[in-house]
Protein backbone atom coordinates (compact mmCIF):
# COMPACT_ATOMS: atom_id res chain seq x y z
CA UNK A 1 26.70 1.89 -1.58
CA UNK A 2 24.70 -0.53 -3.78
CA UNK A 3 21.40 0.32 -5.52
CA UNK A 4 19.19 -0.94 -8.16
CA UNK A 5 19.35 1.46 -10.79
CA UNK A 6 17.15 1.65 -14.30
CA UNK A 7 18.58 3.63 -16.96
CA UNK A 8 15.79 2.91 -19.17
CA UNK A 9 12.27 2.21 -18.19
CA UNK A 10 11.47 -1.35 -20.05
CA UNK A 11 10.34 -3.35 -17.04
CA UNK A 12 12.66 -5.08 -14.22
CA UNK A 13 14.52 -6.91 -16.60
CA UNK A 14 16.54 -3.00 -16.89
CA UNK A 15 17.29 -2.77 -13.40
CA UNK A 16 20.88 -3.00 -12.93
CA UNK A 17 22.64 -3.50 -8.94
CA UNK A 18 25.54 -0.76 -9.32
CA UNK A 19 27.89 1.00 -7.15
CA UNK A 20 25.44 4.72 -6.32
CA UNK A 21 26.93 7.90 -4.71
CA UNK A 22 25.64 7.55 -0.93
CA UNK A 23 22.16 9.90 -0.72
CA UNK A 24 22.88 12.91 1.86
CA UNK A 25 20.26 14.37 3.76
CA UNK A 26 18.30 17.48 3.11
CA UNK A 27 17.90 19.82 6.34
CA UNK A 28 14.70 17.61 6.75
CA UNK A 29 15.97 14.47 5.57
CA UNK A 30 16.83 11.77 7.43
CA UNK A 31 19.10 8.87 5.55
CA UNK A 32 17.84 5.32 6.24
CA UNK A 33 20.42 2.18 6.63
CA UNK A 34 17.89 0.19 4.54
CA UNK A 35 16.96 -3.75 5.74
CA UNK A 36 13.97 -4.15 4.28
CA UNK A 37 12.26 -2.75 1.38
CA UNK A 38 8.59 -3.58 0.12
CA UNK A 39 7.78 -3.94 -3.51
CA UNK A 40 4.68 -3.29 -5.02
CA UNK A 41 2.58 -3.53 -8.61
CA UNK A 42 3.72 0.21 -8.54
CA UNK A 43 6.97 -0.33 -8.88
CA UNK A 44 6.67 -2.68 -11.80
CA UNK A 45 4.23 -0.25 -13.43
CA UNK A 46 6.68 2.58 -13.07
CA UNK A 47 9.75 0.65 -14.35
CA UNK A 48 7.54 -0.12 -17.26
CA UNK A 49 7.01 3.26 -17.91
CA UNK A 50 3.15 2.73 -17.80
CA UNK A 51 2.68 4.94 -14.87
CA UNK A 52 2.72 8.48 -14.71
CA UNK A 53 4.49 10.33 -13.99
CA UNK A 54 7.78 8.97 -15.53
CA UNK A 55 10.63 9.23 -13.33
CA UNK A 56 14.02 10.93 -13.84
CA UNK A 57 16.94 8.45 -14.65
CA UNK A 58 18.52 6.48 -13.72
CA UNK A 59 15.81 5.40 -11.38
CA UNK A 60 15.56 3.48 -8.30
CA UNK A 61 12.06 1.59 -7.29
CA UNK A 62 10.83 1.17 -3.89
CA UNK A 63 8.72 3.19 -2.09
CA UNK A 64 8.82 1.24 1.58
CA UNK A 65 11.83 0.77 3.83
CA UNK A 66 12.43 -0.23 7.39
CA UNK A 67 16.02 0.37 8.77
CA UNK A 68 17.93 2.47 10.85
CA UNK A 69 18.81 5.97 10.91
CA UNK A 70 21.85 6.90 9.38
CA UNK A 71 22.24 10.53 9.09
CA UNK A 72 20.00 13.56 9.73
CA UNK A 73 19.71 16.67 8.64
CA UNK A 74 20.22 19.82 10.59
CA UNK A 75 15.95 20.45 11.05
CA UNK A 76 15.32 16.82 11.03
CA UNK A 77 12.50 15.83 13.97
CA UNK A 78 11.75 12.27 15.16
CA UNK A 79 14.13 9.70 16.09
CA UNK A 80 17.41 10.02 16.58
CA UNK A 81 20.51 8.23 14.72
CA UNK A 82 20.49 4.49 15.00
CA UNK A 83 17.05 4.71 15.65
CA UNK A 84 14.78 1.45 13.53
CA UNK A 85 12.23 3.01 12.03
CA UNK A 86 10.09 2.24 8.96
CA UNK A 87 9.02 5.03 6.11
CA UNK A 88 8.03 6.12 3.23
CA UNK A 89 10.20 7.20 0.64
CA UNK A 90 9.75 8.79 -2.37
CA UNK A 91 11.38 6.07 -4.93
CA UNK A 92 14.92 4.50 -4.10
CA UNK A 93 14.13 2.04 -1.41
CA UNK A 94 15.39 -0.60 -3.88
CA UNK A 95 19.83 0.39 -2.55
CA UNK A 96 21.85 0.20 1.09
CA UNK A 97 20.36 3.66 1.94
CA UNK A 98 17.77 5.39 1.13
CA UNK A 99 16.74 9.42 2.06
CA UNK A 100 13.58 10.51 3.18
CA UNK A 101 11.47 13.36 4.64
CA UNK A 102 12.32 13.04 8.38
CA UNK A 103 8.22 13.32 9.03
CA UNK A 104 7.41 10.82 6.83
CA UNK A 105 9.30 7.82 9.30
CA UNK A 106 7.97 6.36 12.21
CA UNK A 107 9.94 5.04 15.38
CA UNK A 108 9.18 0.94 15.77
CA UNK A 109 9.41 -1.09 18.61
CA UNK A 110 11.96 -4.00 19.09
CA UNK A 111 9.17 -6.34 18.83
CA UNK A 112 7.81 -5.70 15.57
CA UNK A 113 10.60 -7.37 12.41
CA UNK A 114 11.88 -5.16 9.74
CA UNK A 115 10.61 -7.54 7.51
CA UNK A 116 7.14 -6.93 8.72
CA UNK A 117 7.45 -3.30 9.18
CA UNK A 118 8.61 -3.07 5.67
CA UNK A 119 5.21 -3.73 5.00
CA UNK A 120 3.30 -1.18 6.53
CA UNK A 121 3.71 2.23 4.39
CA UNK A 122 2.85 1.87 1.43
CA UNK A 123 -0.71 -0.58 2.16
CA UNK A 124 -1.71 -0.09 5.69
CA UNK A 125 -0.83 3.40 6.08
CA UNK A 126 -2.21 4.42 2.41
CA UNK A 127 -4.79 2.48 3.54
CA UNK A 128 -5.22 4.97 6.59
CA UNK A 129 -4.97 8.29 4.92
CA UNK A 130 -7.67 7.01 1.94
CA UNK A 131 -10.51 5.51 4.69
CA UNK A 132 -9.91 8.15 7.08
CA UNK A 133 -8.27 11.14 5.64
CA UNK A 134 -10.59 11.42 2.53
CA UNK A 135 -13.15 8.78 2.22
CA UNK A 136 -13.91 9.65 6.13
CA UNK A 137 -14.78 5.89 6.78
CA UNK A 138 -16.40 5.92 10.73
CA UNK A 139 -17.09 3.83 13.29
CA UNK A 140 -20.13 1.44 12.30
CA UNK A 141 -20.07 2.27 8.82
CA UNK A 142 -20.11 -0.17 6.23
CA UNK A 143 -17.04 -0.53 4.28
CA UNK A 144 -17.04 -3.25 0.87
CA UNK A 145 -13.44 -4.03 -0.12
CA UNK A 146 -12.59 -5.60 -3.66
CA UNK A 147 -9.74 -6.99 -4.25
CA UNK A 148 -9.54 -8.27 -0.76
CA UNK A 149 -7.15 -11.06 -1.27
CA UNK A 150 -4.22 -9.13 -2.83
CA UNK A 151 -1.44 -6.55 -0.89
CA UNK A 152 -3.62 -3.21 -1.05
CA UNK A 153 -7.13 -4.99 -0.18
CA UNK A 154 -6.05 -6.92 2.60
CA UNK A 155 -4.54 -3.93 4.09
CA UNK A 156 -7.85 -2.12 3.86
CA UNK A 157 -9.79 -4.60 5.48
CA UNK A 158 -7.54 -4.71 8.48
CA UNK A 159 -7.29 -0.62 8.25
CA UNK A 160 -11.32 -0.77 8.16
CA UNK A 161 -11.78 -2.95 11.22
CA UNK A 162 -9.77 -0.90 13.01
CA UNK A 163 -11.19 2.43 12.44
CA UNK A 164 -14.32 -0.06 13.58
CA UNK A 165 -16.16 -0.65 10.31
CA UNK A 166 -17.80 -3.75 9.31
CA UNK A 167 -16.28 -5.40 6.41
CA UNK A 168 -16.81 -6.91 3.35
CA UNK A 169 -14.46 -8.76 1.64
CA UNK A 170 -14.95 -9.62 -1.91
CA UNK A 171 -12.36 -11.84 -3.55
CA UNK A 172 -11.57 -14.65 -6.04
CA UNK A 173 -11.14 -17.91 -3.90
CA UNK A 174 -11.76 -19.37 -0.53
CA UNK A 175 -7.78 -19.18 -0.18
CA UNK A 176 -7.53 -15.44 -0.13
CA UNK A 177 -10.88 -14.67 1.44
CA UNK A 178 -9.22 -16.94 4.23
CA UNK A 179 -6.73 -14.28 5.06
CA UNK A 180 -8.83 -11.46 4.78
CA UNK A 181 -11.13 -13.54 7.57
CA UNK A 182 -7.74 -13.38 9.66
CA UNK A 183 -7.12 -9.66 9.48
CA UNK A 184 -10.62 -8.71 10.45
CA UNK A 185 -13.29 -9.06 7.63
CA UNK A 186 -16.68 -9.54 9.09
CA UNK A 187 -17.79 -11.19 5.70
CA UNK A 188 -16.24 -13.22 2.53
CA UNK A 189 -17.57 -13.20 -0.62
CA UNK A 190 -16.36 -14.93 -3.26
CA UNK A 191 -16.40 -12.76 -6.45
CA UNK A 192 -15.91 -16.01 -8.51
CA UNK A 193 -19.56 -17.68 -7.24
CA UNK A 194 -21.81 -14.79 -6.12
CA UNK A 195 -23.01 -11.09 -7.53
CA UNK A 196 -21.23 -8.95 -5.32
CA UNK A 197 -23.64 -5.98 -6.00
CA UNK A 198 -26.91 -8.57 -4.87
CA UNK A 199 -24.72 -10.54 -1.66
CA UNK A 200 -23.38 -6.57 -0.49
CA UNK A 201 -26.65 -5.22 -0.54
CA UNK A 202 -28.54 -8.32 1.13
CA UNK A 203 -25.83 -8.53 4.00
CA UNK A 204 -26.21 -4.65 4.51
CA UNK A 205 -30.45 -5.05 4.92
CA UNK A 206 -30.95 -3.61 1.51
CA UNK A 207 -29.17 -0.13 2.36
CA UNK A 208 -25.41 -0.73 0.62
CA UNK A 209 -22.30 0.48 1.82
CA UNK A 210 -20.65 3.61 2.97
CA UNK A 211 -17.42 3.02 1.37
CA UNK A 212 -16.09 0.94 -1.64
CA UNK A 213 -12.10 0.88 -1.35
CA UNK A 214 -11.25 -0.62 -4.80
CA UNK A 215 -7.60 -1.61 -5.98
CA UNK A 216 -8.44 -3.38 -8.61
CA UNK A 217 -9.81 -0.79 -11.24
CA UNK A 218 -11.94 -1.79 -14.63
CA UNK A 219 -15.14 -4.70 -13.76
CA UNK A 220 -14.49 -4.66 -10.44
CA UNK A 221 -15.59 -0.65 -10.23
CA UNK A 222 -18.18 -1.57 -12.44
CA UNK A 223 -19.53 -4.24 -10.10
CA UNK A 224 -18.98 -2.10 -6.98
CA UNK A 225 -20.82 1.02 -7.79
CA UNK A 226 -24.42 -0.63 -7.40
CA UNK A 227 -23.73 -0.97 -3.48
CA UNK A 228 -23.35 2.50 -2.80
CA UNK A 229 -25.39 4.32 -0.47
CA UNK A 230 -26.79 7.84 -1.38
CA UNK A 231 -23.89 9.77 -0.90
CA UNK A 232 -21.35 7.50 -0.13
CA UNK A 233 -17.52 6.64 -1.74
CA UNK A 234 -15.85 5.13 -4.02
CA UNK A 235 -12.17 4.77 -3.27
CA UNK A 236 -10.07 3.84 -6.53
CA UNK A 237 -6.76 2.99 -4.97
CA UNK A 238 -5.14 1.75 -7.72
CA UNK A 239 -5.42 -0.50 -10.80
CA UNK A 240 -4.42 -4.34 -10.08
CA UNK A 241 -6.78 -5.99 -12.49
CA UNK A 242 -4.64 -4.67 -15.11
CA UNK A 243 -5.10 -1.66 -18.05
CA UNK A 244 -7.81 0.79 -16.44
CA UNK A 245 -11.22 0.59 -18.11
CA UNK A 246 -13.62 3.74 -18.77
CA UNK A 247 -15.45 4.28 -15.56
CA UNK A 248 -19.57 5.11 -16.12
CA UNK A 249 -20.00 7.94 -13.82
CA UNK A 250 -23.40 7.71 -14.01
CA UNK A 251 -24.63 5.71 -11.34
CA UNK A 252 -22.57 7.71 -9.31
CA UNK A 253 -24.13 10.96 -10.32
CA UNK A 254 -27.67 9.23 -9.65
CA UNK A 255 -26.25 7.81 -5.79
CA UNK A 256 -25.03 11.57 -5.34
CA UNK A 257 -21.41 9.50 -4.61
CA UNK A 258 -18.21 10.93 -4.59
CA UNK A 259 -15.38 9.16 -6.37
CA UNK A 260 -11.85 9.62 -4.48
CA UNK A 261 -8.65 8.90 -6.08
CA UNK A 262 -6.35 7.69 -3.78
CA UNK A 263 -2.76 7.71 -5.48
CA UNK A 264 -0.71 6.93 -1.88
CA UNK A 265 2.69 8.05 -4.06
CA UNK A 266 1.62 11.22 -4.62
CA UNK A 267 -0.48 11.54 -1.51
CA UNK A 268 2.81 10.68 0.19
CA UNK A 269 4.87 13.12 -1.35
CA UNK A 270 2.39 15.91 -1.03
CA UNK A 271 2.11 15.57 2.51
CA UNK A 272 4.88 13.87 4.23
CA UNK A 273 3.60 14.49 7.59
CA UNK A 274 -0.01 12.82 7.11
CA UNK A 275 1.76 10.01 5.91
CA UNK A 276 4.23 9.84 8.80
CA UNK A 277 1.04 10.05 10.96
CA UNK A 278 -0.96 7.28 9.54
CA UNK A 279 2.61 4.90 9.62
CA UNK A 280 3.12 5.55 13.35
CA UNK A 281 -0.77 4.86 13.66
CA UNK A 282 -0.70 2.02 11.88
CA UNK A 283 2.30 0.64 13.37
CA UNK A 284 1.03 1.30 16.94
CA UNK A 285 -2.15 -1.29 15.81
CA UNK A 286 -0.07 -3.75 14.77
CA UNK A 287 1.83 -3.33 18.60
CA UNK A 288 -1.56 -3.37 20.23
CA UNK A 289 -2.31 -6.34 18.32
CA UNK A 290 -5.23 -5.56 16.43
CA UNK A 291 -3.61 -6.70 13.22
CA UNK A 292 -0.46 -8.10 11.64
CA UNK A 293 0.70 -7.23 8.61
CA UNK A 294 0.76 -10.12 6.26
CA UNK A 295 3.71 -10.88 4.16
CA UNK A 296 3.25 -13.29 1.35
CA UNK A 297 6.97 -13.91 0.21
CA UNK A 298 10.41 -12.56 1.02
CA UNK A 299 13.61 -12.69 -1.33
CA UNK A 300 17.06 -11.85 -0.70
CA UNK A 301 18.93 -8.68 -2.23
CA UNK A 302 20.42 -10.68 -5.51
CA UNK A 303 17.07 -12.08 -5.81
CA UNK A 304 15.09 -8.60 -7.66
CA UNK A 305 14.24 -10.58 -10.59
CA UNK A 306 12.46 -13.71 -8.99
CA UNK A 307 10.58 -10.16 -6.62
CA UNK A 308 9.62 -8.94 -9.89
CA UNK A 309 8.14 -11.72 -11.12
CA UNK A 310 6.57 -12.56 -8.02
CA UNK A 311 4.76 -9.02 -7.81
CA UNK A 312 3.63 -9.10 -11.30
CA UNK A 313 2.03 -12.24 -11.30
CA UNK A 314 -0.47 -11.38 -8.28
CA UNK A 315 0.33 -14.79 -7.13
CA UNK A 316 0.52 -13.89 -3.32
CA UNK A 317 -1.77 -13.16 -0.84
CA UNK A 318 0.27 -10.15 1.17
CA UNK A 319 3.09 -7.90 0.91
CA UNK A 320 6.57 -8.90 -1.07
CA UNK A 321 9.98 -8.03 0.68
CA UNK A 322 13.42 -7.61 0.00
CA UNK A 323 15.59 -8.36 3.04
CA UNK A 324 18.79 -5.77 1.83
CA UNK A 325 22.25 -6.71 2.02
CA UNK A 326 24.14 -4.45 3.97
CA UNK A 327 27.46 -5.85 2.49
């Protein structure tokens, strides 16, 4: 089969497509028939060696795929061979096939693309397991999401109206506070013109927010933490505004707030079977139609470079696929 393969971790520009012994599956593995893999600032962090921990080489990025069952292994639950199905998978989604922890797929409907499906791990379903499984986000809570415009905020804003929050986007631009308006967002606010602390706390009656879900890391934490309720959370899912920044804890000691790390690789890998949970959940919202995952750009398999570029200049709104050549 063909894969992407690093063999030294100095950015995309090392990733090679080469000829890769086909993955066999574990007695809980399943092997996926890969047509559609997500890529995300993760990946280009990792291949950059700027996020820990550093793979083993030669590595293969891509943590999302949608496809259809290959191969299983003998203890292997869930659907059956041929099945589609999209999943997590712990690096390698970037090749033909790709193995992963048989728990962490989830069956998906005729109805829903593999390009679109390809988008649902890594975002919406991290999304999931950080609002729900640890930041325990409820039904008419206030949630304030920074970042909203970008792959990981717009997820949780669509992941937060679901679990029947009400929403506050904060973002640079009317463009991208336009599409977190479409996947649910009861309010925009536009990080560029207003003080997000003073607008969150004014829409909220002067109480703040339950939850801040924050990709972006560095000023944007900074400018969060002032909305928190006594007791409430800070989610730090991940670090898009670039190198992380020192974080004053203090106004989180004096709030009594908990800070949550949400690292959806590791989460992933820890528990396969939350993770497989919070995909089929996710995915049966977008079949009810309470959402739809939104994909900003899609390149073909020859096209990784132009991907790579594409992801690391944050110039979409939504997820970035690779549609993978089965040839």
């Amino acid at each position: 089969m063909k894969a992407y393969r690093a063999h030294r971790l100095s950015g995309p520009q090392s990733l090679k497509l080469e000829e890769a012994e086909e993955p066999r599956p574990g007695p809980k593995d399943v092997v996926i028939a890969v047509e559609a893999a997500g890529l995300q600032l993760a990946d280009f962090a990792t291949l950059a060696g700027e996020r820990p921990p550093r793979p083993k080489l030669p590595f293969t990025p891509g943590l999302e795929v949608a496809g259809r069952i290959l191969a299983r292994g003998a203890q292997a639950e869930g659907p059956d061979v041929g099945s589609p199905v999209v999943a997590y998978v712990p690096w390698g989604g970037l090749a033909q096939q790709a193995v992963t922890r048989s728990e962490a797929c989830a069956a998906i409907p005729a109805t829903l693309a593999m390009v679109d499906a390809a988008a649902l791990p890594f975002a919406y379903g991290g999304a999931l397991m950080a609002l729900k499984g640890r930041a325990a986000l409820r039904k008419g809570q206030n949630l304030l999401v920074m970042g909203a415009g970008g792959t990981l905020g717009l997820a949780a804003v669509a992941v937060g109206k679901a679990l029947g929050a009400t929403v506050i986007a904060a973002a640079n631009g009317a463009n991208r506070l336009a599409h977190a308006k479409e996947l649910g967002a009861d309010h925009a606010l536009d990080a560029g013109l207003v003080s997000i602390a003073t607008a969150a706390k004014e829409l909220t009656g002067g109480d703040g927010v339950d939850v801040v879900f924050d990709p972006v890391g560095g000023e944007a934490s900074t400018h969060a933490l002032p909305v928190l309720k006594p007791g409430g959370r800070l989610v730090l899912a991940g670090f898009a505004g670039g190198r992380p920044q020192p974080l004053d804890v203090v106004p989180l000691y004096a709030r009594g707030a908990t800070l949550i790390a949400a690292n959806f690789v590791l989460d992933a890998e820890r528990d396969p079977s939350a993770a497989g949970a919070a995909l089929a959940k996710v995915v049966k919202w977008v079949e009810e139609g309470k959402f739809a995952p939104r994909v900003a750009a899609q390149f073909s398999f020859e096209e990784i470079g132009p991907a790579f570029d594409y992801v690391a200049g944050r110039r979409g709104s939504g997820a970035v696929i690779v549609k993978v050549d089965a040839t």
